[in-house]
PDB file of N, CA and C in Angstrom:
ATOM      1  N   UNK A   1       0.836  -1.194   0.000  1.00  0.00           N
ATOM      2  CA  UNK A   1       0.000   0.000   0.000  1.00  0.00           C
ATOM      3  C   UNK A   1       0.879   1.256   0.000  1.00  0.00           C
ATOM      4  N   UNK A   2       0.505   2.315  -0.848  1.00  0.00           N
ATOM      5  CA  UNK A   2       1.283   3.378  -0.731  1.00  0.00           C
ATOM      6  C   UNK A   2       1.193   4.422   0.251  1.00  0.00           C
ATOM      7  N   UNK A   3       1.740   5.243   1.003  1.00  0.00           N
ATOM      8  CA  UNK A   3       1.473   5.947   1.968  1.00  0.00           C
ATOM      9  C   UNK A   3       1.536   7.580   1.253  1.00  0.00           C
ATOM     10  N   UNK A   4       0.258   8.059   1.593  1.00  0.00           N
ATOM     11  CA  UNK A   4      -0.145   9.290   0.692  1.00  0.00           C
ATOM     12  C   UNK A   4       0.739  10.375   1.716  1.00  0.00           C
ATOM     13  N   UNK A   5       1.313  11.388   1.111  1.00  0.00           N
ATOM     14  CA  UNK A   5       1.567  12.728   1.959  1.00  0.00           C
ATOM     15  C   UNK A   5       0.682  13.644   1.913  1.00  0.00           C
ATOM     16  N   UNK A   6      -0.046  13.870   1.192  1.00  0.00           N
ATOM     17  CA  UNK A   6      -1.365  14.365   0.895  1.00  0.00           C
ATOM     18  C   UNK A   6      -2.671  14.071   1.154  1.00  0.00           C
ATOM     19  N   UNK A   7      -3.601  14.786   1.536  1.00  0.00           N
ATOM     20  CA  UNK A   7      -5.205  14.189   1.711  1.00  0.00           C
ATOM     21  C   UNK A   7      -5.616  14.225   0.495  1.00  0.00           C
ATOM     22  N   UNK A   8      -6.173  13.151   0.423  1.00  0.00           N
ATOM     23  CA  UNK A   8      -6.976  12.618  -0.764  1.00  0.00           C
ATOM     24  C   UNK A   8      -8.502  13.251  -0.399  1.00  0.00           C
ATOM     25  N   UNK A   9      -9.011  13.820  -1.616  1.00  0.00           N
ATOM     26  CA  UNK A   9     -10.720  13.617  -1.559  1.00  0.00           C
ATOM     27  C   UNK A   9     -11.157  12.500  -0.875  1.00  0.00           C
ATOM     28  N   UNK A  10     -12.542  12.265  -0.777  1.00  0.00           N
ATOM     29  CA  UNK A  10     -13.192  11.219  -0.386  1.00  0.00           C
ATOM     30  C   UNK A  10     -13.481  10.266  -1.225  1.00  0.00           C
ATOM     31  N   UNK A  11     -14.013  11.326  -2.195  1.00  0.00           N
ATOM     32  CA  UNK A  11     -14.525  10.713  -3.327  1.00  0.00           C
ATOM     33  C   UNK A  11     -13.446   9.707  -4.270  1.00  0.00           C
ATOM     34  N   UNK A  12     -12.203  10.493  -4.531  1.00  0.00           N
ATOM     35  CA  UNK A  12     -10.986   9.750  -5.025  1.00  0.00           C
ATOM     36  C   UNK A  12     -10.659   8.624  -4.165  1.00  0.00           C
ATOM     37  N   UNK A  13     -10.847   8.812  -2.804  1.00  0.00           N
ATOM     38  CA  UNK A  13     -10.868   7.737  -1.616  1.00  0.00           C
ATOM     39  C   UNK A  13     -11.623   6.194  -2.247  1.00  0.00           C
ATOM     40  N   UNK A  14     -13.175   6.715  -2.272  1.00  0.00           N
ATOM     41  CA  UNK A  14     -13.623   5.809  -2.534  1.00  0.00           C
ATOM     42  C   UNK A  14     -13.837   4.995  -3.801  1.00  0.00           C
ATOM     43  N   UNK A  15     -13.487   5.812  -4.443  1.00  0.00           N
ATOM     44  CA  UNK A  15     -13.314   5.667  -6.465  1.00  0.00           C
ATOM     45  C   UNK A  15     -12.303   4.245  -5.836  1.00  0.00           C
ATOM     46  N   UNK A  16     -11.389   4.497  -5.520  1.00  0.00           N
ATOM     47  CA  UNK A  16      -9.786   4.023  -5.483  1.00  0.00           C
ATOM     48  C   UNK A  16     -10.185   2.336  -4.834  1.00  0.00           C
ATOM     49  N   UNK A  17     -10.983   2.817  -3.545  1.00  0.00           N
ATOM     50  CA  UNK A  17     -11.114   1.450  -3.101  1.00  0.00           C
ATOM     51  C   UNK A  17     -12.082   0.535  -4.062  1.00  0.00           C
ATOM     52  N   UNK A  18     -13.340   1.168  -4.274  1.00  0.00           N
ATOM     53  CA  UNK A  18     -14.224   0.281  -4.772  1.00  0.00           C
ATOM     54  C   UNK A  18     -13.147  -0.230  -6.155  1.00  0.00           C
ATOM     55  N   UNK A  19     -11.832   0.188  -6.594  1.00  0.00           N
ATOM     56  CA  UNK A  19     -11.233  -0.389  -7.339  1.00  0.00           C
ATOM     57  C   UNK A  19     -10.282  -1.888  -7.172  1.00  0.00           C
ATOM     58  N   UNK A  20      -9.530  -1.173  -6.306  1.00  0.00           N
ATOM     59  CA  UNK A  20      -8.955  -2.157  -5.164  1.00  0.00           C
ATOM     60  C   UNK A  20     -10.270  -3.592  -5.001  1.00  0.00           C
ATOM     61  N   UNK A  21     -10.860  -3.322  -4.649  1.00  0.00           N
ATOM     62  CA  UNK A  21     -12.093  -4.093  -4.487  1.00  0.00           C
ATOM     63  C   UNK A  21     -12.124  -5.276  -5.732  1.00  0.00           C
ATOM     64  N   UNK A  22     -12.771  -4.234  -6.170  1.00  0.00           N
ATOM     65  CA  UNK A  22     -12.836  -5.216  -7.964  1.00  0.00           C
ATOM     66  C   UNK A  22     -11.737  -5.965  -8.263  1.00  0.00           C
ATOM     67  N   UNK A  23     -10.376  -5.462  -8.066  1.00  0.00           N
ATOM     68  CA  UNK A  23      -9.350  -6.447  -8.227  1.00  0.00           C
ATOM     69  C   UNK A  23      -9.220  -7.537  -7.693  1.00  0.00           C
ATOM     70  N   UNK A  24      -8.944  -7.092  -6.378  1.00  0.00           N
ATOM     71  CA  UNK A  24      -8.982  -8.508  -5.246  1.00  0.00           C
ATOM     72  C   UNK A  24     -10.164  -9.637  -6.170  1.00  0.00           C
ATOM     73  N   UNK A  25     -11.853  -9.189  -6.218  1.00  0.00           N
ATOM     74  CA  UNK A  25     -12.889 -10.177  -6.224  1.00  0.00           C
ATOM     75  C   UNK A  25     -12.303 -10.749  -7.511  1.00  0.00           C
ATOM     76  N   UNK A  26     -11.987 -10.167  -8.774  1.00  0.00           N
ATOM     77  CA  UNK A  26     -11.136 -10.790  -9.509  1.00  0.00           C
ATOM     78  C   UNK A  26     -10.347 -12.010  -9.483  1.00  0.00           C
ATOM     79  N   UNK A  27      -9.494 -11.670  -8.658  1.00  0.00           N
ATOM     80  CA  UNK A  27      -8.316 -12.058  -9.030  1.00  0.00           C
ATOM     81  C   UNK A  27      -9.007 -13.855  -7.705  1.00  0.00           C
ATOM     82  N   UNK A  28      -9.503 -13.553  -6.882  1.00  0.00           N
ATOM     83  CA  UNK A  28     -10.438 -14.392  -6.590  1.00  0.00           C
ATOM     84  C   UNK A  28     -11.213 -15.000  -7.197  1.00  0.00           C
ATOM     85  N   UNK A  29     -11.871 -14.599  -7.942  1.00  0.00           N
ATOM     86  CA  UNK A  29     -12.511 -15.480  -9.017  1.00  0.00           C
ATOM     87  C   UNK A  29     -11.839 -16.092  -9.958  1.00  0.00           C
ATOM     88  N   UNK A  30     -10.976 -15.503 -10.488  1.00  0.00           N
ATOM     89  CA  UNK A  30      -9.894 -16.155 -11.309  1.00  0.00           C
ATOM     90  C   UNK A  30      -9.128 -17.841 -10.420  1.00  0.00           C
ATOM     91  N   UNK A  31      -8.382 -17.322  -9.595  1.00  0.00           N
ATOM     92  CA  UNK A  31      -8.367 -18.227  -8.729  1.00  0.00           C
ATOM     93  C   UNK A  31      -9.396 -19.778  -8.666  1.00  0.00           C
ATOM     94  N   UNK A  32     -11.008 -19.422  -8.189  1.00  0.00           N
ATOM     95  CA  UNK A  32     -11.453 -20.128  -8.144  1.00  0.00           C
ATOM     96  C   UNK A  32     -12.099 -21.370  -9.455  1.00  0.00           C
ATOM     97  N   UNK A  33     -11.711 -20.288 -10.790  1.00  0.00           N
ATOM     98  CA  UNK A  33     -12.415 -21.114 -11.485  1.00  0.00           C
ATOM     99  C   UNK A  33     -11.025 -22.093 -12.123  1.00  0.00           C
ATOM    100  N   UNK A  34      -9.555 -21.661 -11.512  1.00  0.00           N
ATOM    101  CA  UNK A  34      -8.370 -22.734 -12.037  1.00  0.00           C
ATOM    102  C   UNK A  34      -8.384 -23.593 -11.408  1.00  0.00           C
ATOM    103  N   UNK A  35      -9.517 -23.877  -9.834  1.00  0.00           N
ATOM    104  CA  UNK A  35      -9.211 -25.166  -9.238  1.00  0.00           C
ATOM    105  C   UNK A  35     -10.113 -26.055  -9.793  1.00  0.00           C
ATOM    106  N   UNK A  36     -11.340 -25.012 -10.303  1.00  0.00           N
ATOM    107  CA  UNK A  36     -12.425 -25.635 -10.614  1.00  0.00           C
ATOM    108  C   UNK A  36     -12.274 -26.342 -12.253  1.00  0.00           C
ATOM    109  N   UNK A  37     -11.503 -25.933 -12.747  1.00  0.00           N
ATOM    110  CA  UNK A  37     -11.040 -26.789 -14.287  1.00  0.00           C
ATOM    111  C   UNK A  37     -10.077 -28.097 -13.574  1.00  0.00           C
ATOM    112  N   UNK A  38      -9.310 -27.931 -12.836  1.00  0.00           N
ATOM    113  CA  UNK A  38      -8.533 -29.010 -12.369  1.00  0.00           C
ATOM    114  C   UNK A  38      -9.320 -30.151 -11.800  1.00  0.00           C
TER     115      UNK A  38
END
């Protein structure tokens, strides 16, 4: 995680996570469907 020196908006706050977000469930799903072909 990067450590901001600056305050971020909120809004950029939350833009950022709900991104973060999407990746992780991704990369989770991805995950789940290589055990699920195996």
């Amino acid at each position: 995680m990067r450590r901001r020196r600056f305050y971020e908006k909120p809004t950029e706050r939350r833009r950022r996570e709900r991104a973060e977000a999407i990746r992780r469930w991704r990369k989770l799903l991805k995950k789940k469907m290589e055990r699920d072909e195996l």
